[in-house]
N, C-alpha and C. Protein backbone atom coordinates (compact mmCIF):
# COMPACT_ATOMS: atom_id res chain seq x y z
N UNK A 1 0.83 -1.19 0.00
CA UNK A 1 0.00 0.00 0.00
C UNK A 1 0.88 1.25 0.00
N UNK A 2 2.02 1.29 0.90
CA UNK A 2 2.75 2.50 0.44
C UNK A 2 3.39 2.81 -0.61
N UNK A 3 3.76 1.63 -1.26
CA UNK A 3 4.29 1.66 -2.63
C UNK A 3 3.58 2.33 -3.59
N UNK A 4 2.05 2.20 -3.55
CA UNK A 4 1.22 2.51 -4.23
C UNK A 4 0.74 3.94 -3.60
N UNK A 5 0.29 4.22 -2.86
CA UNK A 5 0.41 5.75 -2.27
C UNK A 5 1.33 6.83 -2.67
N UNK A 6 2.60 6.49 -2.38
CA UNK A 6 3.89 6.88 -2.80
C UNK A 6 4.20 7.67 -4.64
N UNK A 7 3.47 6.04 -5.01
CA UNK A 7 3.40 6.53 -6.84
C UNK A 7 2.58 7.14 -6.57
N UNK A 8 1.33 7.11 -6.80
CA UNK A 8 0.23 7.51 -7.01
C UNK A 8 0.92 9.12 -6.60
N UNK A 9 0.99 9.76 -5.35
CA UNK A 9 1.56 11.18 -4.92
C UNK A 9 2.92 11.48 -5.93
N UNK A 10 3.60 10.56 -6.43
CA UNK A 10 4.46 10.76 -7.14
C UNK A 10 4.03 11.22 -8.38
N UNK A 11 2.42 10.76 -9.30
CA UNK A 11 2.10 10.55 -10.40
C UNK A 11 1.37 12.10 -10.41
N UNK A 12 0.72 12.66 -9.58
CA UNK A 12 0.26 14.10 -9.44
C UNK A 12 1.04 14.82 -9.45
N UNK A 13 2.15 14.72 -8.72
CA UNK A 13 3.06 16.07 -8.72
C UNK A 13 4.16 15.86 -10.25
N UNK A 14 3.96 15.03 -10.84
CA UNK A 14 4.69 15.33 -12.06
C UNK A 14 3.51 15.55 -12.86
N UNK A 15 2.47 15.74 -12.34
CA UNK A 15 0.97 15.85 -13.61
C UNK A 15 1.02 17.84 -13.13
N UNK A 16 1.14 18.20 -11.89
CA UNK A 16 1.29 19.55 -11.51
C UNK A 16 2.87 20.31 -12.54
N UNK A 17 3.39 19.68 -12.86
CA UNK A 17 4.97 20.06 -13.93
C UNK A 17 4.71 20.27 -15.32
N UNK A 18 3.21 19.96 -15.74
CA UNK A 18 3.26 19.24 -17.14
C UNK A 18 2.69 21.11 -17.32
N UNK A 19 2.86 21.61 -18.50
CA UNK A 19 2.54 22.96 -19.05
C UNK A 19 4.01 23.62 -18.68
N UNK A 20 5.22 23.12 -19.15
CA UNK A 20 5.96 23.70 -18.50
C UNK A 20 6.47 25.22 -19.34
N UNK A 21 7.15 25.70 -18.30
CA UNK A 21 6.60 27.76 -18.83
C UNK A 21 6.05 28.32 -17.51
N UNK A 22 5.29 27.68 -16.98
CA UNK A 22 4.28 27.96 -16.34
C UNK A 22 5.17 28.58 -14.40
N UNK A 23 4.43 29.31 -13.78
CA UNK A 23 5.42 29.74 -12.60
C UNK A 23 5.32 28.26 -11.96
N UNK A 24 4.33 27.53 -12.43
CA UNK A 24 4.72 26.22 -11.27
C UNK A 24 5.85 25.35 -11.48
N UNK A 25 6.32 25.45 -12.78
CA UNK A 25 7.29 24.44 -12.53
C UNK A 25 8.46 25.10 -11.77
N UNK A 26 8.70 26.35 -11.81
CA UNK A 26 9.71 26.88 -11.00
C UNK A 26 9.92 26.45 -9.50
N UNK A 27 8.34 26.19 -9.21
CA UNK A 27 8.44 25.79 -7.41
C UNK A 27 8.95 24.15 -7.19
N UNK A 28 9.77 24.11 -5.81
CA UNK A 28 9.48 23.10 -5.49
C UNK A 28 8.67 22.34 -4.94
N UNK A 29 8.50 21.05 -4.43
CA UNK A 29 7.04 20.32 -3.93
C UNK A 29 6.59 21.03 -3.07
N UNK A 30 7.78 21.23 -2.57
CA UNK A 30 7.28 21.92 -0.99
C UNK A 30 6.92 23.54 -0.68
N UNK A 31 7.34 24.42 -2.02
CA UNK A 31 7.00 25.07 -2.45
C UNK A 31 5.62 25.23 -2.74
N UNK A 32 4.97 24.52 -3.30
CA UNK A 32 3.51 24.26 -3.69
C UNK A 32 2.81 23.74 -2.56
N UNK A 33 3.69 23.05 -1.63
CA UNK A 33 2.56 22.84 -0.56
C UNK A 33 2.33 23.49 0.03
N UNK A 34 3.35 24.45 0.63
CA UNK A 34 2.84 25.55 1.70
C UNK A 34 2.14 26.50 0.67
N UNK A 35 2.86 26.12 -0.65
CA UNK A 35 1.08 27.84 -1.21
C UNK A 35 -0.06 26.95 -1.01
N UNK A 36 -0.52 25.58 -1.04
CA UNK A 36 -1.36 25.58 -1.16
C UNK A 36 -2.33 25.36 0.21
N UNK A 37 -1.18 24.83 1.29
CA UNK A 37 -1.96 24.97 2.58
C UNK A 37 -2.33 26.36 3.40
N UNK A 38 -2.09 27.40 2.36
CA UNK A 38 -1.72 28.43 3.14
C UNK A 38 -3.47 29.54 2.53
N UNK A 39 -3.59 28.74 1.10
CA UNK A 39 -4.34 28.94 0.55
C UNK A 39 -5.70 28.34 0.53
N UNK A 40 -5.53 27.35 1.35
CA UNK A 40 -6.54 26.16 1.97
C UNK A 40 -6.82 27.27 3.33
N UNK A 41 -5.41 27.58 4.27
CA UNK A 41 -6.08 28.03 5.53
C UNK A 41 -6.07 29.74 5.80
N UNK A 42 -6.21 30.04 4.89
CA UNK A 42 -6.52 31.95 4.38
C UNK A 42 -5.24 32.74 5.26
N UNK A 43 -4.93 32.21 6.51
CA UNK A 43 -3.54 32.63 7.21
C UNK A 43 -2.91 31.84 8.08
N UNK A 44 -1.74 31.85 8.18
CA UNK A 44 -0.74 31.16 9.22
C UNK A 44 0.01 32.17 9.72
N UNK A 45 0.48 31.52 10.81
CA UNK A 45 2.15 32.55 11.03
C UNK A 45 2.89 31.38 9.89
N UNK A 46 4.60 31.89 9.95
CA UNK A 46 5.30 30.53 9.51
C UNK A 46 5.95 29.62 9.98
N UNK A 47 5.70 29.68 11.99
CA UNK A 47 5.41 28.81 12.69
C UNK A 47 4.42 27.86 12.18
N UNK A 48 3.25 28.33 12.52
CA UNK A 48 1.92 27.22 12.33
C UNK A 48 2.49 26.87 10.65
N UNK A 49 2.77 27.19 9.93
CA UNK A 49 2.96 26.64 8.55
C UNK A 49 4.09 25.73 8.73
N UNK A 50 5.25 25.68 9.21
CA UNK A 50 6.27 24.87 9.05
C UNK A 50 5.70 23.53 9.77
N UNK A 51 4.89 23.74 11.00
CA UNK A 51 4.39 22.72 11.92
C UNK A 51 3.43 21.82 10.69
N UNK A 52 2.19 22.58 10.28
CA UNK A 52 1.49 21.77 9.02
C UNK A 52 2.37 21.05 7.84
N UNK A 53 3.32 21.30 8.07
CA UNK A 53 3.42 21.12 6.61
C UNK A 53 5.24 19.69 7.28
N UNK A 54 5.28 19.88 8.55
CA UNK A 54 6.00 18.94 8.86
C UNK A 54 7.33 19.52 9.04
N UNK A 55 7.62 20.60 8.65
CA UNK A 55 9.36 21.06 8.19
C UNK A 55 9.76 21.43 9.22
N UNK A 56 11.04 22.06 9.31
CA UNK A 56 11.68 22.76 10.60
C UNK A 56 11.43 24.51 10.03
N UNK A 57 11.50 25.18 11.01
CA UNK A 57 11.12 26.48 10.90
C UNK A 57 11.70 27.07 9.80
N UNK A 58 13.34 27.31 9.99
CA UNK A 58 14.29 27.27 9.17
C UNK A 58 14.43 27.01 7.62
N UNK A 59 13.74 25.73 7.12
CA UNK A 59 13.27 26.06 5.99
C UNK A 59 12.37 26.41 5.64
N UNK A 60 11.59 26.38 6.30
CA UNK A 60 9.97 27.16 6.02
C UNK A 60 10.62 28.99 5.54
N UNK A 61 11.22 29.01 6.39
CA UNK A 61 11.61 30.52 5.97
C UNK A 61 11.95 30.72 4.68
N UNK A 62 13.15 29.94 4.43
CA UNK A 62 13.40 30.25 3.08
C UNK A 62 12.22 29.46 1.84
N UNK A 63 11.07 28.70 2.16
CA UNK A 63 10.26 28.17 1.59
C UNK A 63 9.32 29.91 1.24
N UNK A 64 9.04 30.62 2.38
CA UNK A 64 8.75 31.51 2.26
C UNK A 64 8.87 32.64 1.94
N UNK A 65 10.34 33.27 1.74
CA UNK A 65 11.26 34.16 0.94
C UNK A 65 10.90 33.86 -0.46
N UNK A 66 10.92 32.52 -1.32
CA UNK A 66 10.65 32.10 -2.46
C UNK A 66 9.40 32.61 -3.16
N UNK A 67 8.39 32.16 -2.17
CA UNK A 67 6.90 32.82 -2.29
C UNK A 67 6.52 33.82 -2.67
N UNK A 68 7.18 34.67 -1.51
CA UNK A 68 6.98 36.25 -1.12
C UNK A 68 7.68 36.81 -2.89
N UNK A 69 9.25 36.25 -2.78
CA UNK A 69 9.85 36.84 -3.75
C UNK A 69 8.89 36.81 -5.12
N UNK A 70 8.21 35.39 -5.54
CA UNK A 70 7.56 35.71 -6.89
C UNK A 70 6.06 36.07 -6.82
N UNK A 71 6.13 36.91 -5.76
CA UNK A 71 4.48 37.69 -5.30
C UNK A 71 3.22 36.92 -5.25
N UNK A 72 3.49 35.35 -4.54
CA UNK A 72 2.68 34.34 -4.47
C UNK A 72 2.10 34.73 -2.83
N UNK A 73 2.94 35.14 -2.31
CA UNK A 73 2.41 35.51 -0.78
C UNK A 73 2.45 37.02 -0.30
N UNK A 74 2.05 37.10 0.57
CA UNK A 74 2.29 38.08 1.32
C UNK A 74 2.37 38.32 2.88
N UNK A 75 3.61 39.01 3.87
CA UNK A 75 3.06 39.27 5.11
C UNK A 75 2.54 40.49 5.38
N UNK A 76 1.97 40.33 7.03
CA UNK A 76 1.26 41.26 7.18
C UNK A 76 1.49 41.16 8.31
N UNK A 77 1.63 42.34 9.90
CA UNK A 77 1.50 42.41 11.30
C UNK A 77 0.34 41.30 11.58
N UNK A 78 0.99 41.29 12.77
CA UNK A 78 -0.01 40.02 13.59
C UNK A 78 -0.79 40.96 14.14
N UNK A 79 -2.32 40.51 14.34
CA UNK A 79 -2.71 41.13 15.03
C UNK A 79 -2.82 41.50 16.30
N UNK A 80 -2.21 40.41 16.99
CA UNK A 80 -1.48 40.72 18.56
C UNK A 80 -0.76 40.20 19.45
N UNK A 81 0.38 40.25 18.42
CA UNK A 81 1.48 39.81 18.47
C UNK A 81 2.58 40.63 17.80
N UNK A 82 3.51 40.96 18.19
CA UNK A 82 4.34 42.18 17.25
C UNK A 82 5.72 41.35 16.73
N UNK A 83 5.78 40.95 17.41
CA UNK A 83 7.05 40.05 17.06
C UNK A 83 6.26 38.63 15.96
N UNK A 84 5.23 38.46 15.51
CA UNK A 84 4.69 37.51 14.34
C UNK A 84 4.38 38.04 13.16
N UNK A 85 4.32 37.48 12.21
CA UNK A 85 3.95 38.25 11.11
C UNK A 85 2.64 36.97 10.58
N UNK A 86 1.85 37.49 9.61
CA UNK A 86 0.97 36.59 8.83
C UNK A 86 0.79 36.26 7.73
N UNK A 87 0.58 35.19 7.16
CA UNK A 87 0.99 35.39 6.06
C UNK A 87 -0.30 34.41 5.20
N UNK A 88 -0.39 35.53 3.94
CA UNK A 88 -1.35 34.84 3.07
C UNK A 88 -1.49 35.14 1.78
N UNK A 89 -2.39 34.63 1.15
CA UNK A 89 -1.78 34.27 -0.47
C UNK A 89 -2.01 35.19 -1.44
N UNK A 90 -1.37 35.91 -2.63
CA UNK A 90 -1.24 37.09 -3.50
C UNK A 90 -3.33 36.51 -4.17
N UNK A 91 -3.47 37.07 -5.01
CA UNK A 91 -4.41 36.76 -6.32
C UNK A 91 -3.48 36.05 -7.44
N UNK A 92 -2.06 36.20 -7.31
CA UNK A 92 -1.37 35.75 -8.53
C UNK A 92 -1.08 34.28 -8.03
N UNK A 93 -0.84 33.96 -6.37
CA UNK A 93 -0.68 32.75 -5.75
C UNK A 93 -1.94 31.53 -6.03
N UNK A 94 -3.05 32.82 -5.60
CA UNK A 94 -4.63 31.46 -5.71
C UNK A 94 -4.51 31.03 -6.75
N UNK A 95 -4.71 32.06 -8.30
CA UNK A 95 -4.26 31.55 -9.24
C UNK A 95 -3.67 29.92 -9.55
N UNK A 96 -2.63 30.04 -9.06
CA UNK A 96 -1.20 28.99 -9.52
C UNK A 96 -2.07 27.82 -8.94
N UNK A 97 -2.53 28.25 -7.50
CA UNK A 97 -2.80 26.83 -6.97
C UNK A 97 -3.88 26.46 -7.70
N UNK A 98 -4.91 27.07 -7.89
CA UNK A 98 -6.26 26.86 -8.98
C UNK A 98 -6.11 25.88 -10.11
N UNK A 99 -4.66 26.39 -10.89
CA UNK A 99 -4.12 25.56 -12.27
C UNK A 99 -3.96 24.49 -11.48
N UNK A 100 -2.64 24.31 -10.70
CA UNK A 100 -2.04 23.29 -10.04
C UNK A 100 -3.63 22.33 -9.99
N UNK A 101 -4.02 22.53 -9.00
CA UNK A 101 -5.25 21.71 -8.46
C UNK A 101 -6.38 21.18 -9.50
N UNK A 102 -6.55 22.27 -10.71
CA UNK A 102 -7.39 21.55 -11.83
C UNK A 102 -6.47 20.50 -12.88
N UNK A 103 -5.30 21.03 -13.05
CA UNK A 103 -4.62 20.15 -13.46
C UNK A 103 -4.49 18.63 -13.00
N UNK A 104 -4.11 18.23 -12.01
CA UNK A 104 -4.34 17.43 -11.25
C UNK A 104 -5.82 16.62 -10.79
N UNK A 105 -6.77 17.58 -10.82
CA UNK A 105 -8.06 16.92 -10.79
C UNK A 105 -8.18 15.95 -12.31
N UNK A 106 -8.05 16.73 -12.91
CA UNK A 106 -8.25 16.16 -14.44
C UNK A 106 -7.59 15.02 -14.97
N UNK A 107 -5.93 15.22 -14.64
CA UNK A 107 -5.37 13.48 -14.59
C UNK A 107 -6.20 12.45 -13.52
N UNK A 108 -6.92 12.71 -12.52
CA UNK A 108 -7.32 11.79 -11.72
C UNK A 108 -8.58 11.36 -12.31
N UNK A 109 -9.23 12.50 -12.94
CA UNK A 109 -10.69 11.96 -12.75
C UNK A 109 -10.36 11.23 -14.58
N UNK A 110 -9.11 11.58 -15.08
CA UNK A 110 -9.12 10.60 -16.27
C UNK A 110 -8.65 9.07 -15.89
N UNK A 111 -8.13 9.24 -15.06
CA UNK A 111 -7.57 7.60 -14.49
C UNK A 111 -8.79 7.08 -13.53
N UNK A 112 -9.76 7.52 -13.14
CA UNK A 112 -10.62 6.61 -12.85
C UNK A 112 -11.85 6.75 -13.47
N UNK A 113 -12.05 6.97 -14.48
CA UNK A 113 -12.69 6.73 -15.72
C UNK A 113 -12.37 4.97 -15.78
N UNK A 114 -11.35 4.78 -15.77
CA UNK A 114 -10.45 3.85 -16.54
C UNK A 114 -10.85 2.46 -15.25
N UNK A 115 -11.22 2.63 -14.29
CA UNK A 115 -11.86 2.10 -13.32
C UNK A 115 -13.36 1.16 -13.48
N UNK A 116 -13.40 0.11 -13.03
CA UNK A 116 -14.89 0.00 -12.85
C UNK A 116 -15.70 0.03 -11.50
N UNK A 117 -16.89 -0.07 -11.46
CA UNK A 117 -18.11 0.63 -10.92
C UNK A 117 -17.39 0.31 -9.56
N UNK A 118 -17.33 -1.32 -9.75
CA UNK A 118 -16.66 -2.12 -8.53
C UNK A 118 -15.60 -1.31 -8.05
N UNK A 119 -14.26 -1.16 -8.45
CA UNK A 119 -13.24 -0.39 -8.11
C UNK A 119 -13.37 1.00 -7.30
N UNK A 120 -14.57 1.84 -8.46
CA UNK A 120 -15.00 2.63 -7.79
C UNK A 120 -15.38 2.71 -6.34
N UNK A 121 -16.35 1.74 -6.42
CA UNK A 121 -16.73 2.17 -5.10
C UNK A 121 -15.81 1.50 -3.77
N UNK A 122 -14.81 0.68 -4.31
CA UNK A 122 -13.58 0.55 -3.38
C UNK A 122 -13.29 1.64 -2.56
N UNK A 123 -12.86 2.30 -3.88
CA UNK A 123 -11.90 3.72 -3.53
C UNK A 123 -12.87 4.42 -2.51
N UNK A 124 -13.97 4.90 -2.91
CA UNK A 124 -14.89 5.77 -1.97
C UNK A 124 -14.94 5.23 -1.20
N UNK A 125 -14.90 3.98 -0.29
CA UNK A 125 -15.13 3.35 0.96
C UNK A 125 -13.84 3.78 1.60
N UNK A 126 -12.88 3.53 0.77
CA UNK A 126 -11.72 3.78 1.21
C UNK A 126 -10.76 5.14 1.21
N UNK A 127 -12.10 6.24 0.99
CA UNK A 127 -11.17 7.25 1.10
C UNK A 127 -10.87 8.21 2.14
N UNK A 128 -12.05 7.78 3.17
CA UNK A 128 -12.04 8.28 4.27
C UNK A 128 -11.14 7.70 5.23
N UNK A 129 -10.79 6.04 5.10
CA UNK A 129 -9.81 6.05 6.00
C UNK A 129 -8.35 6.35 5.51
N UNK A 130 -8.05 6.30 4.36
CA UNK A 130 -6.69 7.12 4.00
C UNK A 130 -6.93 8.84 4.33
N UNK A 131 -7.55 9.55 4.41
CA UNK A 131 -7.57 10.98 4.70
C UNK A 131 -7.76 10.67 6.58
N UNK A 132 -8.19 9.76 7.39
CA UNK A 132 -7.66 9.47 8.30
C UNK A 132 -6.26 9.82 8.97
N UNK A 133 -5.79 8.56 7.98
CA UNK A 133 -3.97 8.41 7.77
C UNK A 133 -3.68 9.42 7.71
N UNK A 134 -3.83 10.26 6.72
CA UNK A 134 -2.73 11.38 6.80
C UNK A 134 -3.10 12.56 7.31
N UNK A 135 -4.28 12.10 8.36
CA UNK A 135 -4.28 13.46 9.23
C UNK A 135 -3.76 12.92 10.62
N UNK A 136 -2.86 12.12 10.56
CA UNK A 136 -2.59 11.52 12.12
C UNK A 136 -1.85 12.40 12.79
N UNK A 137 -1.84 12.38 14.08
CA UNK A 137 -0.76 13.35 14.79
C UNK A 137 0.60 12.36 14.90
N UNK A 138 0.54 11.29 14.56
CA UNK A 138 1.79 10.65 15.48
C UNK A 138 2.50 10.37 13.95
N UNK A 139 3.85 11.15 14.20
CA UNK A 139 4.89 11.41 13.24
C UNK A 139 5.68 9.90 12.64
């Protein structure tokens, strides 16, 4: 099963590369994840973002310099907190993730086309306990 998880996450993020030109291929994975969790959760500090997203602070920073630099993000004062900043996503950022994410919908929903009814409804039984899985707390 992880083998297959593994591809499968492997088979999207090279389906997110394909239009290349595009500002996404410039990012890295992890690049795209924090735009897109960031864009999923309207603000973080880049505490709470490095914690979501698993990393050490440290690169989150420079994950976030990257961002900022190609006007995918933006910070802003905390609201009460002076020493935090907040941070959330340009119109040029939602964008990217929008492509990213339809792109990706579209290889999927062409590969289970390719599925039958049976299979289908595998997967849907089974998709709640994989979104389980990867919301576990224990590392």
């Amino acid at each position: 099963m992880r083998i297959s998880v593994s591809r499968l996450a492997r088979r999207l993020r090279v389906e997110q590369r394909i239009g290349v030109g595009g500002p996404e291929t410039a990012l890295s994975d992890i690049q795209l994840a924090a735009l897109a969790a960031l864009e999923r959760h309207q603000a973080m500090t880049p505490g709470e973002l490095a914690d979501y997203e698993k990393v050490q602070p440290p690169s989150m920073t420079r994950v976030i310099a990257v961002l900022e630099e190609r006007n995918l993000v933006q910070r802003s004062a905390h609201p009460t907190d002076r020493r935090q900043v907040i941070l959330t996503v340009t119109a040029e950022g939602r964008a990217l993730v929008t492509r990213v994410r339809r792109r990706k919908e579209a290889w999927l929903a062409q590969r289970l086309q390719e599925l039958s009814p049976d299979e289908l409804a595998t997967l849907r039984a089974a998709a709640p306990i994989l979104e389980k899985l990867s919301q576990s707390l224990n590392r």
